[in-house]
C-alpha atoms as a PDB file:
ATOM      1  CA  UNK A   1     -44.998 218.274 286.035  1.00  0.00           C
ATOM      2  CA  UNK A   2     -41.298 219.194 286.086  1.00  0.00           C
ATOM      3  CA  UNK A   3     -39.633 218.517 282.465  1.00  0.00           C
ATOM      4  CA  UNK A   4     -35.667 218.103 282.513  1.00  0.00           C
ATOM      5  CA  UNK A   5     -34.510 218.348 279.019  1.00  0.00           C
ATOM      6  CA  UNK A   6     -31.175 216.512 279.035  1.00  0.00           C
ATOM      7  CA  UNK A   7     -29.017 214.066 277.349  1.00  0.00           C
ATOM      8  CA  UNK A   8     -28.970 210.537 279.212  1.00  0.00           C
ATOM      9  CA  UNK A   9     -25.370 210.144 279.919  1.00  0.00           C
ATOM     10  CA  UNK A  10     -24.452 213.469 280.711  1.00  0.00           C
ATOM     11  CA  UNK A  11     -23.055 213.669 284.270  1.00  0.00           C
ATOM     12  CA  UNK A  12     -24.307 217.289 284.526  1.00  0.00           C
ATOM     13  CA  UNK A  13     -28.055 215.695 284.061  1.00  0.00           C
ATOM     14  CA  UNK A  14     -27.209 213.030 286.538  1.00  0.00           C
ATOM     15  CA  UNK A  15     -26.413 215.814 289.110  1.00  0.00           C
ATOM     16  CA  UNK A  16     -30.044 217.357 288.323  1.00  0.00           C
ATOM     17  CA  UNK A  17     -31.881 214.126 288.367  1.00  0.00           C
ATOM     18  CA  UNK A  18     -30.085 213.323 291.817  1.00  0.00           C
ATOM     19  CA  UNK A  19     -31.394 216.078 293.270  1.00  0.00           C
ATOM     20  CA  UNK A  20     -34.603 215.973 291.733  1.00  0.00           C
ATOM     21  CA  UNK A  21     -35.173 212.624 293.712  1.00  0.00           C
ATOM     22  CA  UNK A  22     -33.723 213.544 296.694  1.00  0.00           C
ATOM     23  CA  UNK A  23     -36.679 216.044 296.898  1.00  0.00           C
ATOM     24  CA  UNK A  24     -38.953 213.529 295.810  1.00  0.00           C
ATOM     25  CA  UNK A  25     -40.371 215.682 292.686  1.00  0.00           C
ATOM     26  CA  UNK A  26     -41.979 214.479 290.294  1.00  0.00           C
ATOM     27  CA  UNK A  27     -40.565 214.965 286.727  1.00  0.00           C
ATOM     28  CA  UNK A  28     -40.542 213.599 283.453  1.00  0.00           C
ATOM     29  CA  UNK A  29     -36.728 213.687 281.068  1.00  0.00           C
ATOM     30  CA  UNK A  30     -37.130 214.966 277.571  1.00  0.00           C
ATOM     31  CA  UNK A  31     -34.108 213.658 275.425  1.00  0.00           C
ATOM     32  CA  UNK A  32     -32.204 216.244 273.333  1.00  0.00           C
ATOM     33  CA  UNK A  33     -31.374 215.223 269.544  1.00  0.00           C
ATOM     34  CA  UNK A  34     -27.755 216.419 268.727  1.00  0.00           C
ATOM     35  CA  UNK A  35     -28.613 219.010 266.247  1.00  0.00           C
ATOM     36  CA  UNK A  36     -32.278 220.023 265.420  1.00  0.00           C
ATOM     37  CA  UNK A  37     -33.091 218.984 269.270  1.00  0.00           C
ATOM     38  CA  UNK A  38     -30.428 221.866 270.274  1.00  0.00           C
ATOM     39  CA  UNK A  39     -32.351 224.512 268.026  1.00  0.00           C
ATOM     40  CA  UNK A  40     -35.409 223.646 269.682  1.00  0.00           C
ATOM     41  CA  UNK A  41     -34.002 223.732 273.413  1.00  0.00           C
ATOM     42  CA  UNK A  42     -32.154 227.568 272.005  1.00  0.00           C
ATOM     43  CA  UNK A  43     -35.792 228.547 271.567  1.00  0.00           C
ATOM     44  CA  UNK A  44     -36.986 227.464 274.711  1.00  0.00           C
ATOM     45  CA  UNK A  45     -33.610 228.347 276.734  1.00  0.00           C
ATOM     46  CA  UNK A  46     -31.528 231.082 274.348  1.00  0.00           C
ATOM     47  CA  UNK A  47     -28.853 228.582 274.844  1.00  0.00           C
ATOM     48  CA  UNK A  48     -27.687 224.929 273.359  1.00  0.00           C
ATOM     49  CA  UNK A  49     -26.797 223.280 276.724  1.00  0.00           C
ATOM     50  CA  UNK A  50     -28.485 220.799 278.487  1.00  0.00           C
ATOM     51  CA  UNK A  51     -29.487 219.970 281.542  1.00  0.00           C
ATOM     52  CA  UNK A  52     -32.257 222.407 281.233  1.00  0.00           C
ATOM     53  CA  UNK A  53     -35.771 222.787 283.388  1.00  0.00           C
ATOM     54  CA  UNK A  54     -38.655 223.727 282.730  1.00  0.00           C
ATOM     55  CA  UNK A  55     -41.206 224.284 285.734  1.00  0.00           C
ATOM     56  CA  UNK A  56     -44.233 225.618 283.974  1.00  0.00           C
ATOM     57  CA  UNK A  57     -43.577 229.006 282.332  1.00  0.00           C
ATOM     58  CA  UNK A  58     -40.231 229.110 284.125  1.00  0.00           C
ATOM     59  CA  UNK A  59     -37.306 227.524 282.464  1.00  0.00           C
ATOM     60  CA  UNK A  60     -33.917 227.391 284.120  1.00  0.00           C
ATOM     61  CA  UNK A  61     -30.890 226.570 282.617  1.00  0.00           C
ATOM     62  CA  UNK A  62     -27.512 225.242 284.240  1.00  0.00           C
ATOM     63  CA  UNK A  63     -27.285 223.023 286.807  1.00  0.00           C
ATOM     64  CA  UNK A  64     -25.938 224.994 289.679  1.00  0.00           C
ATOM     65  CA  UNK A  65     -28.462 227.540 288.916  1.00  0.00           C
ATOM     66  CA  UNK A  66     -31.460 224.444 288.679  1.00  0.00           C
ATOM     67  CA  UNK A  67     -30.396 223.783 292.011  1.00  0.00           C
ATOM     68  CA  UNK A  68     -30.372 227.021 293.451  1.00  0.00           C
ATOM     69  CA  UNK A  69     -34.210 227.330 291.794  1.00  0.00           C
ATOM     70  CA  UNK A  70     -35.322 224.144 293.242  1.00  0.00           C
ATOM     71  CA  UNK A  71     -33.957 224.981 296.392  1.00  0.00           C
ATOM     72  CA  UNK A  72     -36.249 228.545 296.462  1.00  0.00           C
ATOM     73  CA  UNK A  73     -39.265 226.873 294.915  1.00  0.00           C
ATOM     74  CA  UNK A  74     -39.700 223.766 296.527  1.00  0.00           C
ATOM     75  CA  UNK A  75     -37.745 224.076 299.929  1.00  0.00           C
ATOM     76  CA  UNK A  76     -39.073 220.683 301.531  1.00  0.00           C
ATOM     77  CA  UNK A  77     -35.923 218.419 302.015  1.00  0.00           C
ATOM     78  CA  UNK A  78     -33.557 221.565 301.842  1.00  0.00           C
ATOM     79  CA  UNK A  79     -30.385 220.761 299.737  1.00  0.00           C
ATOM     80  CA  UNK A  80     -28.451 224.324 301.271  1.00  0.00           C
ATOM     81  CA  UNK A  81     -27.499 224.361 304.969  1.00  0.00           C
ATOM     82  CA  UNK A  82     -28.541 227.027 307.063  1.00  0.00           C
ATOM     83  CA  UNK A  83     -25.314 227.338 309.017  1.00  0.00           C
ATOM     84  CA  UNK A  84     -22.630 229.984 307.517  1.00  0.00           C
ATOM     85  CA  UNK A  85     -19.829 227.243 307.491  1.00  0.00           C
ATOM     86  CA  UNK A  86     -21.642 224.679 306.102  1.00  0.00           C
ATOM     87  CA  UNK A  87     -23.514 226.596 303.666  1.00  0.00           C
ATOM     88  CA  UNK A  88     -19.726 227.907 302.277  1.00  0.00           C
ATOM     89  CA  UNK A  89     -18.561 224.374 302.343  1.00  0.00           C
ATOM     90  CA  UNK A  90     -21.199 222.879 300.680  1.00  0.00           C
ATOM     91  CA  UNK A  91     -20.980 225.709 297.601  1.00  0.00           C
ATOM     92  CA  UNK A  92     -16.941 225.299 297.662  1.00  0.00           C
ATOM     93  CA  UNK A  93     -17.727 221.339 297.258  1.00  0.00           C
ATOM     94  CA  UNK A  94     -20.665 221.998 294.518  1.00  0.00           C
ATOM     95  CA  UNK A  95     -17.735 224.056 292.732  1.00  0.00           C
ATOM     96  CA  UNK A  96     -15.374 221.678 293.054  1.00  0.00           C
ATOM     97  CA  UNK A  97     -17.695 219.426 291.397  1.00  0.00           C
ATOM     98  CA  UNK A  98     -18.748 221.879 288.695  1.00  0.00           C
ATOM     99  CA  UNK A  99     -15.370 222.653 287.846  1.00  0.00           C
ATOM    100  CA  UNK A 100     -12.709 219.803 288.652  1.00  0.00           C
ATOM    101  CA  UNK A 101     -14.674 216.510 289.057  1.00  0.00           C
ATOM    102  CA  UNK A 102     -17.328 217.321 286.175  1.00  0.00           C
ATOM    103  CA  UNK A 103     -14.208 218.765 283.360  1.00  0.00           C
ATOM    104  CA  UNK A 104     -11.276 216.296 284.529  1.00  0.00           C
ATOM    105  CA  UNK A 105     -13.960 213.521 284.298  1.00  0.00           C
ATOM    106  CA  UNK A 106     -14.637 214.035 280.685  1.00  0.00           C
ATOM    107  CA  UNK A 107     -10.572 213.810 280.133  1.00  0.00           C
ATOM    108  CA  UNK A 108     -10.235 210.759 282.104  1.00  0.00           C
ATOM    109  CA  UNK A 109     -12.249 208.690 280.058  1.00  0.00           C
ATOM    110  CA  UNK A 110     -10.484 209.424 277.089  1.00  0.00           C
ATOM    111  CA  UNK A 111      -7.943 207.389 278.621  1.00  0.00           C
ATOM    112  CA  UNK A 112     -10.109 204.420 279.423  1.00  0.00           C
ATOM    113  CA  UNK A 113     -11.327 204.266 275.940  1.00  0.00           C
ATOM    114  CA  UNK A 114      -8.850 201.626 275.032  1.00  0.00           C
ATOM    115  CA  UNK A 115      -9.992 199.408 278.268  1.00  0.00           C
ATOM    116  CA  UNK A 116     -13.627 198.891 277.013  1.00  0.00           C
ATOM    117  CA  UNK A 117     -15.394 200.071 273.773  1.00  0.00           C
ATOM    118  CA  UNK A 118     -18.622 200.526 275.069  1.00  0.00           C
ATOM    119  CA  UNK A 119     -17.219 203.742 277.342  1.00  0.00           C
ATOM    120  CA  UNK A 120     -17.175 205.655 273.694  1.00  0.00           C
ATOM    121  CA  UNK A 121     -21.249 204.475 273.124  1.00  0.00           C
ATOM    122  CA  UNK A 122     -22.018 205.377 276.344  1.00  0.00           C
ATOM    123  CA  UNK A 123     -21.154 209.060 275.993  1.00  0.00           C
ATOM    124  CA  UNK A 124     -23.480 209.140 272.664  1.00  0.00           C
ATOM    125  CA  UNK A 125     -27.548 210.167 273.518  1.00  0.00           C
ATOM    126  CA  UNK A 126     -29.901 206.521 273.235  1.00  0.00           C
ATOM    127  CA  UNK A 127     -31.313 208.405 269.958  1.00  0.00           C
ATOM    128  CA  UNK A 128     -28.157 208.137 267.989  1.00  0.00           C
ATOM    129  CA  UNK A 129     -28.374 205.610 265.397  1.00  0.00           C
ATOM    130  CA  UNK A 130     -27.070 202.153 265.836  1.00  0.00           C
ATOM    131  CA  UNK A 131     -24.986 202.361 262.924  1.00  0.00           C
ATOM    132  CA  UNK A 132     -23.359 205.666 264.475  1.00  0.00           C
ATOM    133  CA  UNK A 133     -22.722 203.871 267.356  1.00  0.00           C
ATOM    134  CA  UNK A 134     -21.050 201.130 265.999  1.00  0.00           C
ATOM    135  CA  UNK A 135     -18.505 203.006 264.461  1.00  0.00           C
ATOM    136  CA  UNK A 136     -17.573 204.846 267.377  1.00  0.00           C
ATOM    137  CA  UNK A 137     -17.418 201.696 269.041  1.00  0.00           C
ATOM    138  CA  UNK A 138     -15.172 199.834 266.507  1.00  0.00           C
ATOM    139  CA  UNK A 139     -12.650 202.786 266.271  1.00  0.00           C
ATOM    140  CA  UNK A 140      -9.437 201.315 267.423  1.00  0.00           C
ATOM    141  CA  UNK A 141      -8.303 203.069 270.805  1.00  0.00           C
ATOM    142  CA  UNK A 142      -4.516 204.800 269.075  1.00  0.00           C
ATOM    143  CA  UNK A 143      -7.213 206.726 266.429  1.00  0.00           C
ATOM    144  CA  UNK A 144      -8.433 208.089 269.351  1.00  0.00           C
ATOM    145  CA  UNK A 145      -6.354 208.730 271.063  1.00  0.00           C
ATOM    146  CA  UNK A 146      -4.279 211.032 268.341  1.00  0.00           C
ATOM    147  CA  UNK A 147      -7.929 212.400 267.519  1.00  0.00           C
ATOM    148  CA  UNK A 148      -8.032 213.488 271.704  1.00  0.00           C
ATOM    149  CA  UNK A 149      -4.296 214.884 271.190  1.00  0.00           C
ATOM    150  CA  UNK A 150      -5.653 217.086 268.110  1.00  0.00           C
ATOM    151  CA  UNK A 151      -8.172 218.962 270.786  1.00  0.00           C
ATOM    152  CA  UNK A 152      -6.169 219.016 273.372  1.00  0.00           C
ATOM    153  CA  UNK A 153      -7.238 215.577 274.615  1.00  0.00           C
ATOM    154  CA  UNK A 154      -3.537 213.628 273.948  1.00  0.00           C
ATOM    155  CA  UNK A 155      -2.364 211.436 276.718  1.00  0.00           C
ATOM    156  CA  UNK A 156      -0.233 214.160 278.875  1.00  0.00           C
ATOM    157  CA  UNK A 157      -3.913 216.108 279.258  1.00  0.00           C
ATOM    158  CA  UNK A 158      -5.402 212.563 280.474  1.00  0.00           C
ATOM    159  CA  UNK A 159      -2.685 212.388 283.010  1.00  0.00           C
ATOM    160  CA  UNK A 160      -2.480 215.631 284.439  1.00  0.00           C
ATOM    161  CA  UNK A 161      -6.587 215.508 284.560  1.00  0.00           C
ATOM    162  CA  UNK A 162      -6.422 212.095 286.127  1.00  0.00           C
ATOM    163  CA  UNK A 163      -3.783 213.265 288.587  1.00  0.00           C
ATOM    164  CA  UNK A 164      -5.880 216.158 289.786  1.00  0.00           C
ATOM    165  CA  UNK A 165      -9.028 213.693 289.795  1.00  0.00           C
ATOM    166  CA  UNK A 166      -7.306 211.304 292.488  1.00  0.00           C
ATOM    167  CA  UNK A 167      -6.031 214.530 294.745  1.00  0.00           C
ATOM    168  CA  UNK A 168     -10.009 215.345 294.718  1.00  0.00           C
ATOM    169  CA  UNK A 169     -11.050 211.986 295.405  1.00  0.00           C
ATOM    170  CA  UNK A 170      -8.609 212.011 298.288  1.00  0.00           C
ATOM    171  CA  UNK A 171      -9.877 215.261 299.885  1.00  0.00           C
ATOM    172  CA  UNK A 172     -13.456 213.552 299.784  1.00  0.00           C
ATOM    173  CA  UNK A 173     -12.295 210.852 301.242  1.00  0.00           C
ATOM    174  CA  UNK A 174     -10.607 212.363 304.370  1.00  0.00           C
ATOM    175  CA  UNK A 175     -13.640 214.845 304.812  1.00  0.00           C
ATOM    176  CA  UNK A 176     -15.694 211.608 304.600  1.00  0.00           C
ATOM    177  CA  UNK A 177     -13.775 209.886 307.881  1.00  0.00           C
ATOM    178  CA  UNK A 178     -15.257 212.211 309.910  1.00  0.00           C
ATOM    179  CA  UNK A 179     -18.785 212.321 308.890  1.00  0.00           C
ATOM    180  CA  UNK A 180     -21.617 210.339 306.658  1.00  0.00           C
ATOM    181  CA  UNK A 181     -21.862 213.052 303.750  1.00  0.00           C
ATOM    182  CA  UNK A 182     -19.698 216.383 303.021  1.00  0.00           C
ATOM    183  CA  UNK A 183     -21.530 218.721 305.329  1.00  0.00           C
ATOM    184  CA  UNK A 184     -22.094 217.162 308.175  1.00  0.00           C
ATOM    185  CA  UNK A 185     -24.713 214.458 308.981  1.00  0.00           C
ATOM    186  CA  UNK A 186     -27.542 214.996 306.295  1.00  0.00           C
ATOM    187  CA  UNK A 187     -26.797 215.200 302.772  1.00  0.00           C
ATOM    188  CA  UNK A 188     -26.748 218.376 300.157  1.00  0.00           C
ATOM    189  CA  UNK A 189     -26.169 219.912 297.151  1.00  0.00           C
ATOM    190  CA  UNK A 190     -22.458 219.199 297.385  1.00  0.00           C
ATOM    191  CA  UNK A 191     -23.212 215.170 297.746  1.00  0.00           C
ATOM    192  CA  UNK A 192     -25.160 215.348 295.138  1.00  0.00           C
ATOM    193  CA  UNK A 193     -23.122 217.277 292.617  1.00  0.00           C
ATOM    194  CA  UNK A 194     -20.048 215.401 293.540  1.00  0.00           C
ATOM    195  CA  UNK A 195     -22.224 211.984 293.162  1.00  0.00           C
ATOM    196  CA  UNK A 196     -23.720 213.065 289.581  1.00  0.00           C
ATOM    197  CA  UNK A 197     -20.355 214.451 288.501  1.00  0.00           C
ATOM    198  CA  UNK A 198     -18.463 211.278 289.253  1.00  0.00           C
ATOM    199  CA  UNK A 199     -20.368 209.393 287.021  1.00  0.00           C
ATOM    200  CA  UNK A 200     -18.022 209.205 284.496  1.00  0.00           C
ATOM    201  CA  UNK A 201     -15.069 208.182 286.358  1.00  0.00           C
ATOM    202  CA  UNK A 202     -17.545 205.185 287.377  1.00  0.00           C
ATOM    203  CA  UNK A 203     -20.800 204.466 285.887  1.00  0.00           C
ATOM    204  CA  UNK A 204     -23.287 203.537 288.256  1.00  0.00           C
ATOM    205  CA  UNK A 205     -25.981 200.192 287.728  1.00  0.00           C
ATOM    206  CA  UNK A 206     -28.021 200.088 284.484  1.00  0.00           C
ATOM    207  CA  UNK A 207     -31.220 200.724 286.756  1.00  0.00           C
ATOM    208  CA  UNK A 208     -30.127 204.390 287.531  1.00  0.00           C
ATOM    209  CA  UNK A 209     -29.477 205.838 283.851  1.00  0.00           C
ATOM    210  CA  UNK A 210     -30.277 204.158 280.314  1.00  0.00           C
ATOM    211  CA  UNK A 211     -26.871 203.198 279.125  1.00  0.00           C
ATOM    212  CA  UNK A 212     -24.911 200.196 277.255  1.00  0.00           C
ATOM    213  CA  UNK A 213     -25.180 197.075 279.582  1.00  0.00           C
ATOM    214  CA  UNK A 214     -21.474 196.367 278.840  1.00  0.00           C
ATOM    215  CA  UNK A 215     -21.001 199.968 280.433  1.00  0.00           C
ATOM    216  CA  UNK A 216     -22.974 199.864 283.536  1.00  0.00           C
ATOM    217  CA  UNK A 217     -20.708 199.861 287.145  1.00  0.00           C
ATOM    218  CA  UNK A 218     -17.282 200.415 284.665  1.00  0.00           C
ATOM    219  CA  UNK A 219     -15.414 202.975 285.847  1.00  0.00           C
ATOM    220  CA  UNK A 220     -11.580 205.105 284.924  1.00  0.00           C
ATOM    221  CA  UNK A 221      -8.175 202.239 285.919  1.00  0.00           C
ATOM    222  CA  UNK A 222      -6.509 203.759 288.679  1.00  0.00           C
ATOM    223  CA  UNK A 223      -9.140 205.258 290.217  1.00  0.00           C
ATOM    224  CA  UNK A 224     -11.859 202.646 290.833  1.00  0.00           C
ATOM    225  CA  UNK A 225      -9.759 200.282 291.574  1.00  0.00           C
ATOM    226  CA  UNK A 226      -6.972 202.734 293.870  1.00  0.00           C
ATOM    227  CA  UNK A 227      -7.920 200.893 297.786  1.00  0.00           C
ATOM    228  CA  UNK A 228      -6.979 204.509 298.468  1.00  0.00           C
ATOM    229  CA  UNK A 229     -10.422 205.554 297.209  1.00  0.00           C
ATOM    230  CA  UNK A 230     -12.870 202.887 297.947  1.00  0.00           C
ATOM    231  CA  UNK A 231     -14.594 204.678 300.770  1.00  0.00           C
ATOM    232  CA  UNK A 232     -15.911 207.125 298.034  1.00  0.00           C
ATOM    233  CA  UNK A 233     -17.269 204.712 296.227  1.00  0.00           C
ATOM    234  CA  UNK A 234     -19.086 202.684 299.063  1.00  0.00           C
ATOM    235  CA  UNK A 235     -20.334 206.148 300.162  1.00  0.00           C
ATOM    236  CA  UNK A 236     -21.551 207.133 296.231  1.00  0.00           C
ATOM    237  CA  UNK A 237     -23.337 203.770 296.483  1.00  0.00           C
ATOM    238  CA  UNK A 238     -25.136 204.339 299.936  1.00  0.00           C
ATOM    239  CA  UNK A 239     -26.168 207.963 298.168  1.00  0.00           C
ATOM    240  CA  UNK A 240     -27.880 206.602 295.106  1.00  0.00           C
ATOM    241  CA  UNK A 241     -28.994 203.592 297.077  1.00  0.00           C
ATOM    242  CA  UNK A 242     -31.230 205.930 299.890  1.00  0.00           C
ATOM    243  CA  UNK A 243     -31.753 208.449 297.068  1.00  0.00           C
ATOM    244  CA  UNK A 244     -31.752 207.751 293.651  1.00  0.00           C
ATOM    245  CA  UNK A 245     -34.860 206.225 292.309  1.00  0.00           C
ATOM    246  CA  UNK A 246     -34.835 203.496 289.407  1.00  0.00           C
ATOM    247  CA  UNK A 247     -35.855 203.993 286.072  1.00  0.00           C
ATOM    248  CA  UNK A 248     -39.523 203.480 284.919  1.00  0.00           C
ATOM    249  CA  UNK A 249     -38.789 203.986 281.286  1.00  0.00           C
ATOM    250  CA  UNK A 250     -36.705 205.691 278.778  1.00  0.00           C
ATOM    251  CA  UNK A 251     -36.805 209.269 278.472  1.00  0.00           C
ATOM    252  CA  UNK A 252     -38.953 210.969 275.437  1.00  0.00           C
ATOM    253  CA  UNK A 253     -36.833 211.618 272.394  1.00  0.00           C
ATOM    254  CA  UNK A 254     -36.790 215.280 271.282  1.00  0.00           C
ATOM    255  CA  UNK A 255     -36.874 218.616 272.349  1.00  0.00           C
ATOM    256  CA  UNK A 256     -40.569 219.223 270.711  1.00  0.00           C
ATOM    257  CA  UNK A 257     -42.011 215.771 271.171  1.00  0.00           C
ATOM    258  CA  UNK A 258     -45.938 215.270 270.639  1.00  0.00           C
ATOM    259  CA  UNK A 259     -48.072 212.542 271.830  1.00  0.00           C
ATOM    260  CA  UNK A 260     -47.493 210.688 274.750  1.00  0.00           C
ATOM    261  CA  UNK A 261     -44.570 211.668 277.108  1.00  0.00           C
ATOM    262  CA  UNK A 262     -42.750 208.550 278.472  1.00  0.00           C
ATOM    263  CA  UNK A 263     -42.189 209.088 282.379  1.00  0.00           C
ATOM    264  CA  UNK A 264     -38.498 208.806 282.958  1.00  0.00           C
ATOM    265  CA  UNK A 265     -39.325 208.894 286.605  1.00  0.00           C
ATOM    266  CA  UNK A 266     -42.186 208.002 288.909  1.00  0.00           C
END
């Protein structure tokens, strides 16, 4: 069986496990401690990172180049068009994604901190200690905010990234007026990515990923609540709808677990 080693909340993961279920594989999550986990996945990857696969002897890191493996490997319910436009759109899209959607996300929540607590608990991995997480919780939103301004995070970054989120959003939106998903009329890598990578500018239901009730279909002010960009959002909930499978359990903490595995999916 497919293992995804992988930290529950991280959009990059979501993007994997999206397109894990679209191809209806069967896989089982392996939850990366902050710290000792990490050495464990550098000596099965030769990097810190996560999402990372591991398909037998094979282990893949990245999730552009997961895709592009599971895509070779197990072409049944191809995620790449064919077709020379399509194929270019769809990698532009999975870029855009990657690069704009997936960093500016991060950014934008900084800025909904002060709106809800429980967006600060969500980012943290299931295994960190309650205590931890309480104190993340409890810190009040202007500490964070001047901690965010000492790395680069201060509200003028949170803007600008929120400003370049909504011109995205908009270009999805148009593209999807014409047609059901990005490339045309079946959905593929670029769905997906754009999907998993939106996850923090709006947290899908608590049945899709493990996170803090309170949490659970929350989402960045001024962009899941813009009229201007509700079409995305019906469409990202038709995707994980068809595609996304519920969870069966929570995903096995550590890197170098023993014993029995718990199945994150069936």
């Amino acid at each position: 069986m497919l293992e995804l080693h992988q930290f529950e909340a991280s959009h990059y993961c979501e993007k994997v496990r999206l397109l894990l279920d679209y191809k209806q594989l069967p896989y089982r999550t392996i939850e990366v401690v902050p710290g000792i986990g990490q050495i464990d996945l550098y000596r099965l990857s030769g990097q810190r990172q996560v999402p990372v696969l591991k398909d037998g002897e094979v282990v893949v890191s990245d999730s552009s180049a997961i895709a592009q493996y599971l895509e070779k490997t197990y072409p049944e319910k191809s995620i790449i068009p064919s077709g020379g436009k399509e194929k270019g759109l769809c990698l532009a899209l999975e870029a855009l994604a990657d690069e704009s959607i997936g960093t500016n996300g991060r950014k934008a929540m900084i800025g909904a901190f002060n709106q809800h607590p429980n967006f600060r608990t969500a980012l943290l991995p299931i295994s960190t200690p309650d205590v931890l997480k309480t104190a993340v919780g409890a810190l009040p939103g202007d500490v964070l905010s001047l901690l965010g301004m000492g790395v680069g995070l201060g509200p003028e970054a949170v803007k600008s990234a929120t400003d370049i989120l909504k011109q995205d959003l908009e270009a999805i939106c148009l593209i999807l007026q014409e047609q059901p998903y990005l490339c045309g009329e079946e959905p593929c890598l670029a769905d997906f990515a754009v999907a998993g990578l939106s996850m923090y500018l709006k947290f899908p239901s608590e049945r899709y990923v493990d996170l803090p009730s309170g949490i659970c279909g929350k989402g960045v002010p001024g962009l899941v609540d813009d009229p201007r960009f509700s079409e995305f959002w019906v469409w990202r909930d038709r995707l994980y709808a068809d595609f996304r499978k519920p969870r069966s359990g929570r995903p096995t903490v550590g890197a170098s677990a023993t014993g029995p595995v718990a199945i994150g999916i069936d």
